[in-house]
Protein backbone atom coordinates (compact mmCIF):
# COMPACT_ATOMS: atom_id res chain seq x y z
CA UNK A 1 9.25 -23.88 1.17
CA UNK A 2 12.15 -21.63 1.69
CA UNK A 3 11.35 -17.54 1.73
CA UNK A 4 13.55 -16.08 -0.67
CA UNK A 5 14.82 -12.48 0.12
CA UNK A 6 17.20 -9.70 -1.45
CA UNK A 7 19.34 -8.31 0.69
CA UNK A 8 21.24 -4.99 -0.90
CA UNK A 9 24.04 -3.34 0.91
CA UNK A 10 26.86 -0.68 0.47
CA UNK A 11 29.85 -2.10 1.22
CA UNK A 12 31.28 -5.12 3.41
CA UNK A 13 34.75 -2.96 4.32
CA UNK A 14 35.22 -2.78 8.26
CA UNK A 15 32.81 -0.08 9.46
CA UNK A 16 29.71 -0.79 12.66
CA UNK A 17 26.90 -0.64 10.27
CA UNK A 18 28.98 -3.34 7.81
CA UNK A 19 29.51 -5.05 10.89
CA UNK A 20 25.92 -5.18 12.14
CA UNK A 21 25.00 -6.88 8.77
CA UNK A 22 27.28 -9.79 8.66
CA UNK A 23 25.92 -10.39 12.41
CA UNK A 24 22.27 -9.94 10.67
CA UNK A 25 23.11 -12.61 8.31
CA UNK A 26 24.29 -14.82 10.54
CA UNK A 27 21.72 -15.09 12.84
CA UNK A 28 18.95 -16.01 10.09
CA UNK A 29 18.24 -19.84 9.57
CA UNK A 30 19.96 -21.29 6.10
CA UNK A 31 16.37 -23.70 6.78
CA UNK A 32 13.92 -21.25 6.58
CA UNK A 33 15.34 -18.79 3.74
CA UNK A 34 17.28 -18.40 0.47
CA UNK A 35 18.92 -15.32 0.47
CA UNK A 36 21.10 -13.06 -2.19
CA UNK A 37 22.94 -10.39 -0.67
CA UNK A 38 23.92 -8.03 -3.33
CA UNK A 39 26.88 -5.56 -2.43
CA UNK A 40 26.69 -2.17 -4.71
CA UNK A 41 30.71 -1.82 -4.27
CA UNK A 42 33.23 -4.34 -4.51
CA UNK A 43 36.71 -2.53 -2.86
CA UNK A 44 38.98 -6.00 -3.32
CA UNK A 45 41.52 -5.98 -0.43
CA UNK A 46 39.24 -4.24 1.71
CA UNK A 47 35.99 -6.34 1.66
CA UNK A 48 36.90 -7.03 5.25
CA UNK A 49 34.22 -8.78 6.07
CA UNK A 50 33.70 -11.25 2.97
CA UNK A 51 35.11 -14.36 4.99
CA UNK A 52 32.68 -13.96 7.34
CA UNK A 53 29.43 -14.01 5.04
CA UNK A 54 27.95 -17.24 5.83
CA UNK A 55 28.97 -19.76 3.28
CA UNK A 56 25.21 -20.68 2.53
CA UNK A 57 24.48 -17.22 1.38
CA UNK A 58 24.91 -15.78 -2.08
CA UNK A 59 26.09 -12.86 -2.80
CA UNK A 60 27.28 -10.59 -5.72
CA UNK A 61 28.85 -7.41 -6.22
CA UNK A 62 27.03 -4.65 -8.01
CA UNK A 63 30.12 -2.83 -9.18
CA UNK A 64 33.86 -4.48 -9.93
CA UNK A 65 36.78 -3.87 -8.15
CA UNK A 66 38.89 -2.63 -11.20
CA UNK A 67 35.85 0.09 -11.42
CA UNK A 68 36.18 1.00 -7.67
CA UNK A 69 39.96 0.86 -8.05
CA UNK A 70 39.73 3.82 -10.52
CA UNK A 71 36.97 6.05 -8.29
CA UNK A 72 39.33 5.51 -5.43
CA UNK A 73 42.15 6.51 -7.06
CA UNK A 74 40.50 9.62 -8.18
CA UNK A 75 39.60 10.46 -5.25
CA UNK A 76 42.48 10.89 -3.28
CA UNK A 77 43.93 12.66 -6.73
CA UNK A 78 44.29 16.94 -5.26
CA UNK A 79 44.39 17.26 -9.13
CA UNK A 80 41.05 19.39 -10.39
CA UNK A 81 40.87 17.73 -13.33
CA UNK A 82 40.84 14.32 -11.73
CA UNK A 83 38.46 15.46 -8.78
CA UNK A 84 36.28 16.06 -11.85
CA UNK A 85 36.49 12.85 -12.97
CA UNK A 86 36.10 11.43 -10.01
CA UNK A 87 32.28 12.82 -10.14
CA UNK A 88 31.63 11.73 -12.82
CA UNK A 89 32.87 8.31 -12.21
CA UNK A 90 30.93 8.52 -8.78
CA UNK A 91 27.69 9.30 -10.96
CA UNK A 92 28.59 6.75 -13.58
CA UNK A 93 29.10 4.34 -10.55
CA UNK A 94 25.42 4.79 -9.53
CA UNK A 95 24.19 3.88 -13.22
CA UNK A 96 26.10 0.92 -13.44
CA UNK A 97 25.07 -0.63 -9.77
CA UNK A 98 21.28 0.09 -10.31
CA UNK A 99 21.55 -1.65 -13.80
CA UNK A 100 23.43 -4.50 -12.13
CA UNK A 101 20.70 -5.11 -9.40
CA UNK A 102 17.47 -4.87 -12.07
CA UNK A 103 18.86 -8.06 -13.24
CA UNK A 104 18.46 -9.92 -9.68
CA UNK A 105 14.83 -8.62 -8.85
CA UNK A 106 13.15 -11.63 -9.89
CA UNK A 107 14.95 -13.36 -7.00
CA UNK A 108 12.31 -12.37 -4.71
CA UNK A 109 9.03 -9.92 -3.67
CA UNK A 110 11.30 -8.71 -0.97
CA UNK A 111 13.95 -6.44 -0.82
CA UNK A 112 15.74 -5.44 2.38
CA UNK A 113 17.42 -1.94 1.99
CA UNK A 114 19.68 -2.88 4.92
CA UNK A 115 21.44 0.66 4.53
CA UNK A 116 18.62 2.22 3.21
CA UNK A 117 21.48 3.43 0.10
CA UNK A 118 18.78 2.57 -2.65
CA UNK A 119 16.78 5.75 -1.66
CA UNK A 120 18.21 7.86 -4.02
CA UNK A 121 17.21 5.64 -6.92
CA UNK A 122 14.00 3.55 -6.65
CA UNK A 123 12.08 5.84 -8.71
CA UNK A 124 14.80 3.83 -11.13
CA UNK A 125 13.12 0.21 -10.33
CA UNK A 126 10.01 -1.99 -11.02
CA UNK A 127 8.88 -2.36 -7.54
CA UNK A 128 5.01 -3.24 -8.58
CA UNK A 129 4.15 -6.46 -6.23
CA UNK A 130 7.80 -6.20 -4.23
CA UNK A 131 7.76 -5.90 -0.31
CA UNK A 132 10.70 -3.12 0.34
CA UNK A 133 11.85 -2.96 3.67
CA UNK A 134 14.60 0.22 4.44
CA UNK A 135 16.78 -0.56 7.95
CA UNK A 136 17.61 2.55 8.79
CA UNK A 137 21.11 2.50 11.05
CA UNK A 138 21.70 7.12 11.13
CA UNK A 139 19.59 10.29 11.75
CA UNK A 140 16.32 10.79 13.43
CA UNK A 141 13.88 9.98 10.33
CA UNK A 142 13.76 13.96 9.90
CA UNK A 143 12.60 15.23 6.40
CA UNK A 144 14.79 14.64 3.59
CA UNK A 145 15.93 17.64 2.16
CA UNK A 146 16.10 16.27 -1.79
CA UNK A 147 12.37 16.21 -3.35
CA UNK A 148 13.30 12.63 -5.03
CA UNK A 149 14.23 10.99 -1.85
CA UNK A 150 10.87 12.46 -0.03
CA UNK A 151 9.19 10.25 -2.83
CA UNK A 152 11.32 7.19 -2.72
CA UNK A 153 10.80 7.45 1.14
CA UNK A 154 7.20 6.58 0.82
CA UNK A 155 8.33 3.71 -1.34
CA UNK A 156 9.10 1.52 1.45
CA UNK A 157 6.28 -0.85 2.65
CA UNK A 158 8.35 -0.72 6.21
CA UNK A 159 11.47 1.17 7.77
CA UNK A 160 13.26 -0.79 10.43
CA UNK A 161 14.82 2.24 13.03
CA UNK A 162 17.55 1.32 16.06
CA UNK A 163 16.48 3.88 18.42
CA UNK A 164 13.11 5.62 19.82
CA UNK A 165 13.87 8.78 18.97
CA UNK A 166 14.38 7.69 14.77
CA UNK A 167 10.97 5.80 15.36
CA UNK A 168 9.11 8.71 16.12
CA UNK A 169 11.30 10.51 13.54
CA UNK A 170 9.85 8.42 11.21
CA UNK A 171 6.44 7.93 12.31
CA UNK A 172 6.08 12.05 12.51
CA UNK A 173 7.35 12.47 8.87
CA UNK A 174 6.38 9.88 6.55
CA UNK A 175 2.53 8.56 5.33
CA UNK A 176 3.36 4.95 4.01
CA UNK A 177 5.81 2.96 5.82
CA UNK A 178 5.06 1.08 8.40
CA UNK A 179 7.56 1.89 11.50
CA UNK A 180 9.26 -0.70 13.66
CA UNK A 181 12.27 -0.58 16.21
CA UNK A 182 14.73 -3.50 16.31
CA UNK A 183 17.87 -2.93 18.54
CA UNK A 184 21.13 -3.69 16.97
CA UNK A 185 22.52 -6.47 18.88
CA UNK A 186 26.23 -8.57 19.10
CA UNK A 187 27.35 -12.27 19.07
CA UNK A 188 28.38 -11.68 22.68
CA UNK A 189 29.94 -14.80 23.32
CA UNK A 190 32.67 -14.58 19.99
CA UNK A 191 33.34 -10.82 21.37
CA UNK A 192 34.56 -12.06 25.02
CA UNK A 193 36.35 -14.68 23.16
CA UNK A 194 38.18 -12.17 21.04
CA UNK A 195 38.46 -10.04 23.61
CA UNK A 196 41.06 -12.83 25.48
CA UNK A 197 43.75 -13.05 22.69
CA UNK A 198 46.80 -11.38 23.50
CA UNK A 199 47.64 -7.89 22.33
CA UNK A 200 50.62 -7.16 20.22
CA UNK A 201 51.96 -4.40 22.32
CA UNK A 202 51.80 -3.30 26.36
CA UNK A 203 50.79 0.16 26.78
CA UNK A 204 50.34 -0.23 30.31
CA UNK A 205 47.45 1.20 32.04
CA UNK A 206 45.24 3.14 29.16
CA UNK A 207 41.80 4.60 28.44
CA UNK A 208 40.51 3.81 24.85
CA UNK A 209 38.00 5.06 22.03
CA UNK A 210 36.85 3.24 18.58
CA UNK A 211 35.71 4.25 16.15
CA UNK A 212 36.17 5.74 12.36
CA UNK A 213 38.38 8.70 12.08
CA UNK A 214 35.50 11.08 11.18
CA UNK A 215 34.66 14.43 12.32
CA UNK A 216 31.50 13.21 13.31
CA UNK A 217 33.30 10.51 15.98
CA UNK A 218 34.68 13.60 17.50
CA UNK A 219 38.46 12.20 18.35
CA UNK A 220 39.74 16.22 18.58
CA UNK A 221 37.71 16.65 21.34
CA UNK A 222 39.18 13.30 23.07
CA UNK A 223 42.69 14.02 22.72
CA UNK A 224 42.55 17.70 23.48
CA UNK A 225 40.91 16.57 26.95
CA UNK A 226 42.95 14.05 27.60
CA UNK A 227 46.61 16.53 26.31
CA UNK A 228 44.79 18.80 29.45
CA UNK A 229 44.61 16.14 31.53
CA UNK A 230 48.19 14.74 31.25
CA UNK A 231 49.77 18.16 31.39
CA UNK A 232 47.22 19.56 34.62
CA UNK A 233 46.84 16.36 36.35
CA UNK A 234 49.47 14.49 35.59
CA UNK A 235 47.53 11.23 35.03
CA UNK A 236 49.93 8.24 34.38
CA UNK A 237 47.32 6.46 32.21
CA UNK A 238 47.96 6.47 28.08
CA UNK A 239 45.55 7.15 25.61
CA UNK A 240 44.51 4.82 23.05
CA UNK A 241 42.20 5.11 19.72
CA UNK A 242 41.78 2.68 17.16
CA UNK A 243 40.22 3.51 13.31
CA UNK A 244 41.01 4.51 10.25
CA UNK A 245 39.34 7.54 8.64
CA UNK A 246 39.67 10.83 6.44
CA UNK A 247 40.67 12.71 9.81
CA UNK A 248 43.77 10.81 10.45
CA UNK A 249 46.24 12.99 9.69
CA UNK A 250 44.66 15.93 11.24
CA UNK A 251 44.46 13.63 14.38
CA UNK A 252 48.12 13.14 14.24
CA UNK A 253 49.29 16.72 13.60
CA UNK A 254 47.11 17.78 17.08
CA UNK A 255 48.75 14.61 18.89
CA UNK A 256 52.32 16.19 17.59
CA UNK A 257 50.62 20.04 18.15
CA UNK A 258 50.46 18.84 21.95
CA UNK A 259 53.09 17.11 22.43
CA UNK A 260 51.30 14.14 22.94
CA UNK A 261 53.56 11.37 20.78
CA UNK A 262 54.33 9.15 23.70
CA UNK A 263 51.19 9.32 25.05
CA UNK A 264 48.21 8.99 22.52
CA UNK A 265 48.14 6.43 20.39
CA UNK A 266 46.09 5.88 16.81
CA UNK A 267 46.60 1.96 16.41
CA UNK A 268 44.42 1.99 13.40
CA UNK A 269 41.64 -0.70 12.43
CA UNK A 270 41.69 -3.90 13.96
CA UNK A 271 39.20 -6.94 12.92
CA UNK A 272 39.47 -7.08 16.95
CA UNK A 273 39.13 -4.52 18.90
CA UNK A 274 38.04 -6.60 21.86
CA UNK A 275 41.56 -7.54 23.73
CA UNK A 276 42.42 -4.25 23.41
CA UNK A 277 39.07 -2.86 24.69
CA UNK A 278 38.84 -5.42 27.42
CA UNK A 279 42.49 -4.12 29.23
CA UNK A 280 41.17 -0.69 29.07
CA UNK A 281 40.57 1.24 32.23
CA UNK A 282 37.55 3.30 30.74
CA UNK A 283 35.88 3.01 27.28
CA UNK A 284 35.18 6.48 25.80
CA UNK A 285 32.40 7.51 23.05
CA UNK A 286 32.88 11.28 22.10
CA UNK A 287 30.59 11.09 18.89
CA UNK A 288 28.59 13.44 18.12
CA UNK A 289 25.82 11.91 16.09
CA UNK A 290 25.32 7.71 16.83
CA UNK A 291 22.24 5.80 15.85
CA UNK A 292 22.61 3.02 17.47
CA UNK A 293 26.88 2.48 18.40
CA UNK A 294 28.00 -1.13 18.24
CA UNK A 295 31.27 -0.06 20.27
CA UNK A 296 28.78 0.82 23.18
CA UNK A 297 27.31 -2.77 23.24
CA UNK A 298 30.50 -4.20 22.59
CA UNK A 299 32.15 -1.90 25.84
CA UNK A 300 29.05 -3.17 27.89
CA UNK A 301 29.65 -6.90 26.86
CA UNK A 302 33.18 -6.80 28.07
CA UNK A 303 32.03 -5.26 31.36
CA UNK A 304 34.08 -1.73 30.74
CA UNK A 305 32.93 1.71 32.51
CA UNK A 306 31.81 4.48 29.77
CA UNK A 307 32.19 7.90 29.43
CA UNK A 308 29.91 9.12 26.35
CA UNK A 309 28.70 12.32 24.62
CA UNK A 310 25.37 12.59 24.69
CA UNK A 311 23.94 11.46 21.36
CA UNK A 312 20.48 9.77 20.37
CA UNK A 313 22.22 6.30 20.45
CA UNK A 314 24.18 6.34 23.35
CA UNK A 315 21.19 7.66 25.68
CA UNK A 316 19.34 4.88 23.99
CA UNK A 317 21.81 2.20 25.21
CA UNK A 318 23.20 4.13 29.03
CA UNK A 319 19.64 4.88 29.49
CA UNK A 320 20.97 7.36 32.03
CA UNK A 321 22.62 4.63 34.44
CA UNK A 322 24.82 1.85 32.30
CA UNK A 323 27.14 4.64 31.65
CA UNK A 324 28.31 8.37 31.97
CA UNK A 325 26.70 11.21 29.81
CA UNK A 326 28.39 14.34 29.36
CA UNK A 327 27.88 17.01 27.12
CA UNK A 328 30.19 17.34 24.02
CA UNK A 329 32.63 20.02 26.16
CA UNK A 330 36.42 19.70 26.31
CA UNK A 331 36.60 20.24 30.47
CA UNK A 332 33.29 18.24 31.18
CA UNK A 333 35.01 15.15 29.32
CA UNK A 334 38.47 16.06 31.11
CA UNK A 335 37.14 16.08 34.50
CA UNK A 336 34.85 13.37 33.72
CA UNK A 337 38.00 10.99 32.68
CA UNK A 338 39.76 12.15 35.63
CA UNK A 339 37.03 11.69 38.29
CA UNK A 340 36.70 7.64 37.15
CA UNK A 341 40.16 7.35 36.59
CA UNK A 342 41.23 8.52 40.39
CA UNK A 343 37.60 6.39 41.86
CA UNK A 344 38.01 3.21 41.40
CA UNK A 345 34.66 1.90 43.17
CA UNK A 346 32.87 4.38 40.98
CA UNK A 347 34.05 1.95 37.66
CA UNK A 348 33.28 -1.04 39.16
CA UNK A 349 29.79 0.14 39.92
CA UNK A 350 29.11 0.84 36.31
CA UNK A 351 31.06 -2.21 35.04
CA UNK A 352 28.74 -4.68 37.40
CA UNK A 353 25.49 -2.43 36.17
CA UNK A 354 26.82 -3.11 31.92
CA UNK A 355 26.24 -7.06 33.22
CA UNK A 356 22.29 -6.04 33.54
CA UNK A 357 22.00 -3.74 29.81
CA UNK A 358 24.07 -6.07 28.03
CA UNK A 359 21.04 -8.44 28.52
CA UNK A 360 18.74 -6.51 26.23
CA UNK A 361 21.18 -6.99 23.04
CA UNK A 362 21.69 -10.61 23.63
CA UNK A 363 21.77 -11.81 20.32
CA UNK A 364 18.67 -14.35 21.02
CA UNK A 365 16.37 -11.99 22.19
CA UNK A 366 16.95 -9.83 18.98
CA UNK A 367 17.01 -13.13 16.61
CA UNK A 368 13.75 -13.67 17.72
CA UNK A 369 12.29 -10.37 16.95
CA UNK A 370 13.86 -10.24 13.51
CA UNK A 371 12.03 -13.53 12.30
CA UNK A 372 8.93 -12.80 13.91
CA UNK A 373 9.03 -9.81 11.32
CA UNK A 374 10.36 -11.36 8.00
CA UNK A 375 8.34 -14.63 8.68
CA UNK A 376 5.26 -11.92 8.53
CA UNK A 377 5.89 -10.23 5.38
């Protein structure tokens, strides 16, 4: 007999933890469970990743996309009175999602919290005789700060973490939950694949960096380095950054600021990344916060030197030898860029070292774990 789970996610729009799920789903076996994934926002055009559900699977949005049409569009309104309404939709949002899933809990006595966004409300669900499982993909399990979400927290029979230092987080500051680490992995093989198709433009020789335009990914501090860099050293090499994000026009008014038009490059979000991360010269991580980063695993797969900021999820993956870890300084990462750049021998070393770490997110190894633990619940 099948196990039945409920799965229960934000979103499936492009982003590393959205990614990380579909690669969840697919590696679970269509003969050993029945699962619903249940999505709390349906965004239309942008459920980027809704092809790529397996077709076994199945799935349901929480919220419809003529609702989320109207939040969005409210939200990008500078209006006051519509920024209003936009809260209020936001709240009403919340309502209407956490209805929505009461009707699918008789699916199953599990419920995976794959992005651990149900915190907020399961003081709002019948949980009696449910397994709840949180996978927790950001922070370092520190205290919640809201007095509801300290009491959901302990609502969770287990919390999944991607890192050590979120474990212990974890283990330090809640009573219930049971604590276990499982590593983030990548279909490896579909990602060197990918990475082989041809790309649409030649920038010549370039250094590149992926990731959302957030603050938190910290492209201000890339492109400011690398401005110093072209105008000091005189580096031939372009810059390249693809992702979308709230920051993107601030990015492009510092690329214009220095002068840096012909030179950096924000390409935007691509499905894949991977051809254009493959003819890179150096793969570059300037985040300041990362759980666990996909594009570290997926730089490592395609055999790329990297330069990264130290964060909780890249010293997790470098470990202090796959890769380069600076601190999050403008002339550290400038010189750092540089040095690699001019030593060639120096990238190869870490490019043949990424073919010995890649071997611990080999999407097997992590399979393997991730039944052993469902098939135990």
């Amino acid at each position: 007999m099948k196990k039945k789970l409920i799965i229960h996610n934000g979103n499936i729009s492009i982003g590393g933890q959205e990614k990380m799920l579909i690669e969840f789903l697919k590696v679970l076996d269509p003969n050993k469970y029945d699962i619903l994934l249940l999505i709390e926002e349906n965004n239309g055009k942008r459920n980027d990743y809704i092809n790529d559900i397996p077709s076994w699977i199945k799935y349901h949005f929480l919220t419809s996309e003529k609702f989320m049409e109207k939040l969005e569009k409210n939200k990008k309104s500078k209006n006051p009175i519509r920024k209003f309404f936009y809260s209020l939709l936001l709240k009403r949002k919340k309502i209407i999602a956490i209805n929505e899933l009461k009707k699918y809990l008789d699916f199953s006595n599990i419920l995976i919290d794959y992005d651990m966004g149900l915190i907020r409300n399961l003081h709002k669900l019948n949980l009696k005789d449910k397994i709840l499982v949180g996978w927790s993909h950001a922070g370092e399990g520190a205290p919640l700060k809201s007095k509801q979400k300290r009491e959901n927290i302990e609502k969770y029979n287990y919390i999944i973490t991607i890192n050590e230092v979120m474990k212990q987080g974890y283990e330090k500051n809640t009573k219930k939950p049971k604590i276990k680490k499982i590593y983030n992995f990548m279909d490896l093989e579909n990602i060197i694949l990918k990475s082989k198709e041809p790309l649409d433009k030649n920038f010549g020789e370039y250094i590149i960096s992926v990731g959302s335009l957030t603050e938190n990914k910290n492209h201000k501090l890339l492109i400011e380095s690398f401005s110093e860099l072209k105008r000091e050293k005189k580096i031939n090499e372009k810059l390249i950054i693809l992702g979308e994000g709230k920051e993107k026009e601030n990015l492009e008014n510092l690329i214009k600021k220095e002068n840096m038009e012909n030179e950096i490059f924000l390409l935007g979000q691509r499905k894949n990344p991977y051809n254009y991360m493959a003819n890179a010269k150096i793969f570059i991580l300037p985040s300041k916060q990362e759980g666990m980063p996909l594009t570290l695993i997926e730089a490592l797969a395609l055999e790329k030197m990297i330069i990264a900021t130290k964060n909780n999820g890249s010293i997790e993956i470098l470990n202090s030898k796959y890769g380069v870890l600076i601190d999050n300084e403008k002339n550290i990462l400038s010189r750092s860029i540089y040095y690699y750049l001019e030593n060639k021998e120096e990238r190869v070393k870490y490019e043949n070292l990424s073919k010995e770490r890649i071997k611990e997110f080999e999407k097997e190894k992590i399979k393997k774990e991730i039944e052993e633990f469902i098939d135990k619940l």
